[in-house]
Protein backbone atom coordinates (compact mmCIF):
# COMPACT_ATOMS: atom_id res chain seq x y z
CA UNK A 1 -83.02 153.31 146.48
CA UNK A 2 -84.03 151.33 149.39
CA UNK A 3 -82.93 151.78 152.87
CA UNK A 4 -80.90 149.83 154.60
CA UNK A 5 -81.88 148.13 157.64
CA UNK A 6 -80.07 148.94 160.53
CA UNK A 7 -78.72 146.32 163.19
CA UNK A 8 -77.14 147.08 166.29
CA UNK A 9 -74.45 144.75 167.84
CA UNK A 10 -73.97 144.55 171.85
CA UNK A 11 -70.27 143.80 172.08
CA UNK A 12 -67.15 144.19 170.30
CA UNK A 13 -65.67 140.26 170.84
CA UNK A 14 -65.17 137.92 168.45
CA UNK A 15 -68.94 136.95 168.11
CA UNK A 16 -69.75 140.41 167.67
CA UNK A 17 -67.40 141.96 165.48
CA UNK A 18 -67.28 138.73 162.95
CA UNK A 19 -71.80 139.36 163.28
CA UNK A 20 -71.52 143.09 162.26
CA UNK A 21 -68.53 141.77 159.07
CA UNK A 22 -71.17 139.71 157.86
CA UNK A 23 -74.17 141.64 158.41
CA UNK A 24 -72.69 144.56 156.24
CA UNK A 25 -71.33 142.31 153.34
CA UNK A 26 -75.18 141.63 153.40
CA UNK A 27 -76.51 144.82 153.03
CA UNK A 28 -77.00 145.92 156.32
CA UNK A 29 -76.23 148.87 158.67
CA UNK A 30 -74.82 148.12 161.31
CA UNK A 31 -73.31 149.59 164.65
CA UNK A 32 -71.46 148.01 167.14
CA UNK A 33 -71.80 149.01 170.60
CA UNK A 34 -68.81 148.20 173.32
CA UNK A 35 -69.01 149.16 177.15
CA UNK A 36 -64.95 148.81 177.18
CA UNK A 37 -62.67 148.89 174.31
CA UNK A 38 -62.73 146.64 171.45
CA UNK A 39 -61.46 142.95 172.44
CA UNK A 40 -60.88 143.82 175.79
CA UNK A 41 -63.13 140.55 176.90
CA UNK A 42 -62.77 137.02 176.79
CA UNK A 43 -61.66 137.77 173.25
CA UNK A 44 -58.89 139.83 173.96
CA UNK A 45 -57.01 136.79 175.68
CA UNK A 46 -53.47 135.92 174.96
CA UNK A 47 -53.71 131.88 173.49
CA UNK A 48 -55.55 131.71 170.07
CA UNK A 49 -55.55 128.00 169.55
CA UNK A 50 -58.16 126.76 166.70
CA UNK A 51 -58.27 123.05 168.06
CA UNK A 52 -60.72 120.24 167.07
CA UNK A 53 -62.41 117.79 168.82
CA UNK A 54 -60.96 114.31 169.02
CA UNK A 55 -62.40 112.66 165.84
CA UNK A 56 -64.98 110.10 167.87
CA UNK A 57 -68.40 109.95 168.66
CA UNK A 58 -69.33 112.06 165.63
CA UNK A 59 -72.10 114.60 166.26
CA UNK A 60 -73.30 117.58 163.42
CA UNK A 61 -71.72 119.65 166.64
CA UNK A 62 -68.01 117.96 165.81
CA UNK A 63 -68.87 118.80 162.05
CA UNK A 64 -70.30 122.72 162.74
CA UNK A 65 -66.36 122.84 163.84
CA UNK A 66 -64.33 120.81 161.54
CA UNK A 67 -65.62 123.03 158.44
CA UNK A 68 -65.02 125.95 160.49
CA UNK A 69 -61.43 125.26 161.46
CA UNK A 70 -61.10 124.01 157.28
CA UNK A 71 -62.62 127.63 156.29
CA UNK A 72 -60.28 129.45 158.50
CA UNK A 73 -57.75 130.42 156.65
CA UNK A 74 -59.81 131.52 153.62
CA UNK A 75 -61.91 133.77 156.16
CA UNK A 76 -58.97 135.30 157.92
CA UNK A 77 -57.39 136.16 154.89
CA UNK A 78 -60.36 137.84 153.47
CA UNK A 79 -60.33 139.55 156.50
CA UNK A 80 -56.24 140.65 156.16
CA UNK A 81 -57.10 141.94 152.76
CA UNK A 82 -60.10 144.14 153.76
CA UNK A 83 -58.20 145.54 157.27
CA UNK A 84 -54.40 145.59 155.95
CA UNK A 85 -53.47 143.87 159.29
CA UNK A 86 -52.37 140.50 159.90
CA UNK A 87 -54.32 138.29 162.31
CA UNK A 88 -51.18 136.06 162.95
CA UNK A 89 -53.58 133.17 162.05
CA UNK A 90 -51.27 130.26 160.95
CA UNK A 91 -52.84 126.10 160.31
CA UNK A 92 -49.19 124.73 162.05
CA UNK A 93 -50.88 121.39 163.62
CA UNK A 94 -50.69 120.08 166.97
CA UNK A 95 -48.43 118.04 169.12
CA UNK A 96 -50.89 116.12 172.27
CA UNK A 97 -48.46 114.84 174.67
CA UNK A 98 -49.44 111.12 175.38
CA UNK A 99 -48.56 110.69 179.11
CA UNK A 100 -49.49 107.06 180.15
CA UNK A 101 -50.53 103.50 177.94
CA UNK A 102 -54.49 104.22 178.21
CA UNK A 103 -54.24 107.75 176.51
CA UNK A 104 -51.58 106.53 174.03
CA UNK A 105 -54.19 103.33 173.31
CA UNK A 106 -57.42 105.78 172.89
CA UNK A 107 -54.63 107.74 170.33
CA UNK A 108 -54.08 104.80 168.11
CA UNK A 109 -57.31 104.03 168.15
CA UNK A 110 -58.66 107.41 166.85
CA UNK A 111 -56.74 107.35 163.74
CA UNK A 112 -58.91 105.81 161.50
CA UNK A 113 -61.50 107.88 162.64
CA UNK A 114 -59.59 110.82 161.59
CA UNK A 115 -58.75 109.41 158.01
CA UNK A 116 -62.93 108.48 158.32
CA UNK A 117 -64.31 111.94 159.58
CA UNK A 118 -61.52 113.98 158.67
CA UNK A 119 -61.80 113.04 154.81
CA UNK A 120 -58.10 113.25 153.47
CA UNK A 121 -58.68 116.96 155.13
CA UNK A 122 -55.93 116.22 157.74
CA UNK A 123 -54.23 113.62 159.64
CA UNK A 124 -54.14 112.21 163.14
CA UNK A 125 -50.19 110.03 163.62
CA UNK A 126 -49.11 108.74 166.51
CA UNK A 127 -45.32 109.65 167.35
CA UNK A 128 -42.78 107.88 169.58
CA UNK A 129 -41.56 111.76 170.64
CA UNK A 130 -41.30 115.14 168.93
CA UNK A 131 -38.17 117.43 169.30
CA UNK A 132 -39.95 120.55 171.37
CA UNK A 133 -41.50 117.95 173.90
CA UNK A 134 -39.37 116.63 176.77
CA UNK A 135 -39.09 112.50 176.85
CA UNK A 136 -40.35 112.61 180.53
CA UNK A 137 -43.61 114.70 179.39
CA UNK A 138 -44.24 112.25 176.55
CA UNK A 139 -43.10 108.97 178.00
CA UNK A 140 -45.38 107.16 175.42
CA UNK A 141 -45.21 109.22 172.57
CA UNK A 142 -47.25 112.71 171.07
CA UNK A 143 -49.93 112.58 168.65
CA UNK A 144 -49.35 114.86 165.81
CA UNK A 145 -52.73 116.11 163.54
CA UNK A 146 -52.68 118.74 161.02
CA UNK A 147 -55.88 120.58 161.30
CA UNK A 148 -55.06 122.82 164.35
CA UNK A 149 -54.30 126.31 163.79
CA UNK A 150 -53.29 129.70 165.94
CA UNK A 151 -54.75 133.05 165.39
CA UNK A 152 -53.63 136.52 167.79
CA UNK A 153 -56.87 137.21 169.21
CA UNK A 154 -56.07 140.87 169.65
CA UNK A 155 -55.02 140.98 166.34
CA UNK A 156 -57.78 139.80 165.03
CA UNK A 157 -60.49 141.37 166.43
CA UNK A 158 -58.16 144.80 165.69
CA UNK A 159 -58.20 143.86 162.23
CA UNK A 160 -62.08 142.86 162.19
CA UNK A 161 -62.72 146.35 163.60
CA UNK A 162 -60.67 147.90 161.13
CA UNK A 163 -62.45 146.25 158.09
CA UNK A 164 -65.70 147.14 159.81
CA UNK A 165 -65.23 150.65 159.57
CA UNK A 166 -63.67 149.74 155.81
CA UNK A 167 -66.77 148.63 155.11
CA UNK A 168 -69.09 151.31 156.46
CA UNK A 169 -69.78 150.17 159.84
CA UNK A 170 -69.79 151.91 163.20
CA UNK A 171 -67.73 150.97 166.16
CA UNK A 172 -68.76 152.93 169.38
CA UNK A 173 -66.16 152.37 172.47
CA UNK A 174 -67.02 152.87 176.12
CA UNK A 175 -70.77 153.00 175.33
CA UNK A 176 -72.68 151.07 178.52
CA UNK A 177 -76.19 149.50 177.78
CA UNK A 178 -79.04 149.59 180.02
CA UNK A 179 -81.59 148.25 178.35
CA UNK A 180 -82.94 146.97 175.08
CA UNK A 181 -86.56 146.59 173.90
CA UNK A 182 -87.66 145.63 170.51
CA UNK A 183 -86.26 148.54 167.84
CA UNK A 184 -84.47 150.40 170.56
CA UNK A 185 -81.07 150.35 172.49
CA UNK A 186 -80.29 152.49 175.39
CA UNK A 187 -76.86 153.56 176.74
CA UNK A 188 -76.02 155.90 179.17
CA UNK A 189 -76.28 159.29 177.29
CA UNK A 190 -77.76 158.44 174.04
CA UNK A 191 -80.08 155.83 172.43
CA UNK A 192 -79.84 153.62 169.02
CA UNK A 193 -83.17 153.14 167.41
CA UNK A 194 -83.02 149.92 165.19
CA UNK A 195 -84.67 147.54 163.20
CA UNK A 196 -82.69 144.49 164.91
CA UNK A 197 -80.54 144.48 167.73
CA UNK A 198 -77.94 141.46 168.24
CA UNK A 199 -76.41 140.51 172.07
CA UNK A 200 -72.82 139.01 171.72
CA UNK A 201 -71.32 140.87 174.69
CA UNK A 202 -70.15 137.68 176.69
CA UNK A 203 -70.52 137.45 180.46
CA UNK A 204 -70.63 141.27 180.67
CA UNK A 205 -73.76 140.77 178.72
CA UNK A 206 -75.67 138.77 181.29
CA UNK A 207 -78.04 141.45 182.57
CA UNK A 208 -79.42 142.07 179.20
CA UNK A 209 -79.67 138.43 178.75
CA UNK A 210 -81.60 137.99 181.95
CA UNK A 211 -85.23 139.02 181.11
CA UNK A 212 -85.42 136.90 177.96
CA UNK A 213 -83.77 134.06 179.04
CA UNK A 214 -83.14 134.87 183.03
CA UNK A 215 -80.29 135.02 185.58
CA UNK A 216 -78.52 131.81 184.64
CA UNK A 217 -78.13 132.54 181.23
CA UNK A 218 -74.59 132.48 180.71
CA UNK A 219 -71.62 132.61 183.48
CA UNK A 220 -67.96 132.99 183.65
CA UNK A 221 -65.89 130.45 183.14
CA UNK A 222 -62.24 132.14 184.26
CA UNK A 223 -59.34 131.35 182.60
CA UNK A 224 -55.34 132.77 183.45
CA UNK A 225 -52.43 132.76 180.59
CA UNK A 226 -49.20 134.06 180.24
CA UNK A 227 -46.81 135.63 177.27
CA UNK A 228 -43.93 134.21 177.48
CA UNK A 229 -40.41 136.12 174.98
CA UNK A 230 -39.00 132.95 174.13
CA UNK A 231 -38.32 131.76 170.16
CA UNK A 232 -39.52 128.93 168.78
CA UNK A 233 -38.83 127.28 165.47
CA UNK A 234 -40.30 128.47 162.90
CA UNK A 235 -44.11 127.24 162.33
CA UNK A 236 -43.76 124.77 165.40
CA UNK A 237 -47.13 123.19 166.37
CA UNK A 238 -49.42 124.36 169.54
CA UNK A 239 -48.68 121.63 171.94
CA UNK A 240 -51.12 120.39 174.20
CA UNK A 241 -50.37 118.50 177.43
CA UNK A 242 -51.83 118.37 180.79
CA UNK A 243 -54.80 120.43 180.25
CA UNK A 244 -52.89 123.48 178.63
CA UNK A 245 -51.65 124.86 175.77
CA UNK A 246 -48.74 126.11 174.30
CA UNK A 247 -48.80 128.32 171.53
CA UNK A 248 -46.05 130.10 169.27
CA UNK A 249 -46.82 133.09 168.50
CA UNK A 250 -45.08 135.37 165.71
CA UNK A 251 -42.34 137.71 166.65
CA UNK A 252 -40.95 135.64 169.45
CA UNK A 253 -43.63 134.95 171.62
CA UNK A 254 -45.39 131.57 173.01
CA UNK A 255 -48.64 131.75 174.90
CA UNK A 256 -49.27 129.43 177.55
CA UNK A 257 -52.71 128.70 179.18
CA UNK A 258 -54.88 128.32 180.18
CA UNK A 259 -56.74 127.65 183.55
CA UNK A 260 -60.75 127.19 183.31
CA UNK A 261 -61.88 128.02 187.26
CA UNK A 262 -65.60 128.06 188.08
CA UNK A 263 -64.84 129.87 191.73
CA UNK A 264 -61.91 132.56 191.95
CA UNK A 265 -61.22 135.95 194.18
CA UNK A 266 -60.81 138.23 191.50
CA UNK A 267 -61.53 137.49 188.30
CA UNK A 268 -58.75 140.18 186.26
CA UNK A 269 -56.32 139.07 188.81
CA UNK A 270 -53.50 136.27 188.51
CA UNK A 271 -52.46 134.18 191.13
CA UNK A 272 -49.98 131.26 192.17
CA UNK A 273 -52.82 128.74 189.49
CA UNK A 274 -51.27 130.68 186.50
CA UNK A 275 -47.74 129.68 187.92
CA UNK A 276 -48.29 126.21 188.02
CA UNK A 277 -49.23 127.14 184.41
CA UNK A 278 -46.12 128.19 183.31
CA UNK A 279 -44.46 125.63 185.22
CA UNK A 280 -46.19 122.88 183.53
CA UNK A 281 -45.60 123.87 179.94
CA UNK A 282 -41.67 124.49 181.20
CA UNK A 283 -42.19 120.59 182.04
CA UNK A 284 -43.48 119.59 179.03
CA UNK A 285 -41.42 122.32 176.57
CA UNK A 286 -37.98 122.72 178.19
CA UNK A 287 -36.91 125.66 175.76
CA UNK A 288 -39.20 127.72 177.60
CA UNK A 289 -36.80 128.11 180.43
CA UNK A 290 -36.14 130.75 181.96
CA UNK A 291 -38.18 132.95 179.49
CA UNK A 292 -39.08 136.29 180.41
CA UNK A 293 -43.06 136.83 181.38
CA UNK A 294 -44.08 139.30 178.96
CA UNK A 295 -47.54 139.76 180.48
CA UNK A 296 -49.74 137.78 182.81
CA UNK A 297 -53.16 137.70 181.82
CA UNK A 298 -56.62 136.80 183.47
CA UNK A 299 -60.80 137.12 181.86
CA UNK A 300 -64.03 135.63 182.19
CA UNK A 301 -64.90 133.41 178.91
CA UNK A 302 -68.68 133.28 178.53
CA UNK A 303 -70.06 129.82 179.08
CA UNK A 304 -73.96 129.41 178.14
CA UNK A 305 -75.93 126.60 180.25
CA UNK A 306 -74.43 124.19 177.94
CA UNK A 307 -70.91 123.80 176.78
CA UNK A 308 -71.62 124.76 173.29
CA UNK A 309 -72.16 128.49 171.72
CA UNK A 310 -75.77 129.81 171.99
CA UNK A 311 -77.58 131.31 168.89
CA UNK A 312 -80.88 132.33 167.93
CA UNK A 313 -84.42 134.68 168.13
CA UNK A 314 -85.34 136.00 171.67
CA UNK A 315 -88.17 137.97 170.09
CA UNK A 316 -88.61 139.43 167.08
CA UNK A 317 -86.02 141.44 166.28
CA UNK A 318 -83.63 140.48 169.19
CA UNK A 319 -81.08 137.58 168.53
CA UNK A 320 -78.22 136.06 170.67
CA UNK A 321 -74.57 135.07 170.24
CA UNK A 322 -72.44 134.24 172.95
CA UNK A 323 -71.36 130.88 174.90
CA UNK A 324 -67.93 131.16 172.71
CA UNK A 325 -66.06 129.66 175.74
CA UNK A 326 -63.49 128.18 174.55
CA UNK A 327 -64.12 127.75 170.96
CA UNK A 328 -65.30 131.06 170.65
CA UNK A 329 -62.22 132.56 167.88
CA UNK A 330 -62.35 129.18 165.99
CA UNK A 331 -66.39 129.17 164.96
CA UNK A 332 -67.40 132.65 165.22
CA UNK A 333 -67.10 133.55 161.61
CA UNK A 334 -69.76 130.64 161.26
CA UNK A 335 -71.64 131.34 164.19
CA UNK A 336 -71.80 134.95 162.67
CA UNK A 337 -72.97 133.34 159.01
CA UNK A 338 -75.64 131.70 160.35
CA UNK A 339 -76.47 134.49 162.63
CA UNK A 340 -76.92 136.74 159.43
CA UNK A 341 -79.21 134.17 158.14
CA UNK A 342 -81.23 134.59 161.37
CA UNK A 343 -81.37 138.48 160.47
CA UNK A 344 -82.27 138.49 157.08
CA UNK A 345 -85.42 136.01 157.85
CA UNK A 346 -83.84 132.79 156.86
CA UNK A 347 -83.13 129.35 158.40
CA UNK A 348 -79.79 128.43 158.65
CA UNK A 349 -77.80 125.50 158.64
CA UNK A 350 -76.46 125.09 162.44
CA UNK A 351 -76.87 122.59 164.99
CA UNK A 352 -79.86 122.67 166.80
CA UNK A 353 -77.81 122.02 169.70
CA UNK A 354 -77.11 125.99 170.06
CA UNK A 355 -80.37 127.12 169.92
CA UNK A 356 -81.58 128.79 173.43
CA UNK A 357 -83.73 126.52 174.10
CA UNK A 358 -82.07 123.40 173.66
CA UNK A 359 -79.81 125.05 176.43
CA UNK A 360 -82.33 125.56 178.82
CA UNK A 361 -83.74 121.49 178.35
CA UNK A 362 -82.32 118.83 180.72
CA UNK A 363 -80.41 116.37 179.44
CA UNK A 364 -81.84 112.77 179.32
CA UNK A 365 -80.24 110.60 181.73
């Protein structure tokens, strides 16, 4: 019998943990490596929307995305059956509060580009009001589309860890890497020797990152959120209004964030900007108040030079993943397809827009 090859993961996010699923449905063997606990990054945020991008101005980017948010819930529930944990992924749609004439004109306008690009896959309506969203929020109406969906980020990469192990794979927690050269991995106190060796550890990544690609390869991006214990009805949309989002969770929860900050004090730490959160969403979603604040909640998302994921070969036998941002939860399984493909040798199907390099070339002005 042949051996398998073995491929270790740095990180146990959502890029990293949906890598090593695919990797091992492949063949491979795989370890995962994680200086912290699993999902304790960027990925172990509180929101969990799966939004797409307003359907204009097409790009194979936009499309990358659309067929990821349309595979979701086939992925996620492969990924309940092999774990025997629920992700709390759910497709419920979105409401996008229209606040003033020009954003309710560029609304109308971008429905037949949704029947157009969407493909009868889901719809884009314009509403005169919708009954979670306060009159004064919406004075010109929501726009309602059906392809949004919510996942529980900590649920989800708990139940990709779990179907990891199902399938033969090795988590190791509170293991810090120092270094990585071709076919070897070093930690603190012990060392992986490997045949392929995948980054995906986010910002916390960054100094591994550095010689290949140098100091500017990816950054934090910070971003505050709140849990809020406050029912909902029922399978009632995210809404999205005034830069934030507000997302029902299961078992009487709704997530509210969150704040993107490029310059902070402390980056775990939550301050007066995450009020003004919660205040806003009050504003726009008046049965939020007065709920109690479950848990406040503050990260660094990983944002590579440019705003889209990066992914691809640093050498042979060193690959990339990370850049998730805010998209992160709602492409990785794709990201980690492709990233597979990368592994075994072949060429996949991804946008060259996330290779390194196309990160690290200046825009044409």
């Amino acid at each position: 019998m042949q051996e398998k090859q073995n491929v270790v993961i740095v990180g146990a996010g959502a890029f990293g943990l949906t890598a090593a699923l695919a990797l091992l449905r492949r063949g491979f063997a795989v370890t995962v490596l994680e200086q912290n606990r699993i999902g304790t990054g960027a990925s172990g945020g509180l929101v969990g929307a799966l939004s797409p991008y307003v359907p204009e101005a097409w790009s194979v980017r936009k499309q990358f995305q659309l067929d990821a948010l349309l595979g979701a819930a086939a992925y996620w529930h492969g990924v309940e059956t092999l774990s025997g944990q629920s992700v709390g992924y759910g497709r419920i749609g979105r409401f996008i509060v229209l606040p003033d004439a020009y954003e309710a004109e560029k609304a109308v306008s971008r429905i037949e580009g949704a029947k157009r690009l969407w493909q009868g896959a889901a719809t884009w309506k314009v509403l005169p009001k919708a009954a979670m969203i306060s009159p004064k929020a919406a004075p010109h109406g929501v726009v309602f589309e059906t392809l949004s969906g919510r996942i529980n980020p900590r649920a989800a990469t708990s139940a990709l860890a779990v179907a990891i192990r199902n399938l033969g794979g090795e988590i190791v927690e509170n293991c810090t890497v120092q270094s990585v050269v071709t076919g070897m991995v070093h930690c603190v106190d012990q060392a992986f020797k490997t045949d392929r060796i995948v980054l995906a550890a986010g910002v916390e990544g960054l100094p591994l990152l550095a010689p290949y690609l140098g100091p500017k390869a990816v950054r934090g991006v910070k971003g505050q959120a709140a849990m809020l214990a406050v029912s909902l009805p029922a399978n009632t949309p995210l809404i999205n209004g005034q830069g934030i989002y507000i997302i029902p969770h299961t078992a009487g929860h709704v997530a509210v964030g969150s704040t993107s900050e490029n310059s902070w004090d402390n980056p775990y730490e939550t301050d007066g900007l995450l009020d003004e959160v919660i205040a806003k969403a009050t504003a726009i979603c008046p049965q939020l108040q007065g709920a109690e604040i479950v848990e406040r909640w503050a990260g660094l998302r990983p944002r590579a030079p440019k705003p889209e994921p990066m992914l691809g070969q640093l050498e042979k036998g060193v690959f990339v993943a990370t850049g998730g941002l805010k998209t992160g939860l709602a492409v990785a399984y794709r990201i980690a397809d492709a990233l597979a493909d990368m592994v075994a040798g072949k060429t996949p199907d991804i946008p060259l827009d996330f290779s390194p390099k196309h990160h690290f070339t200046r825009n044409k002005k």
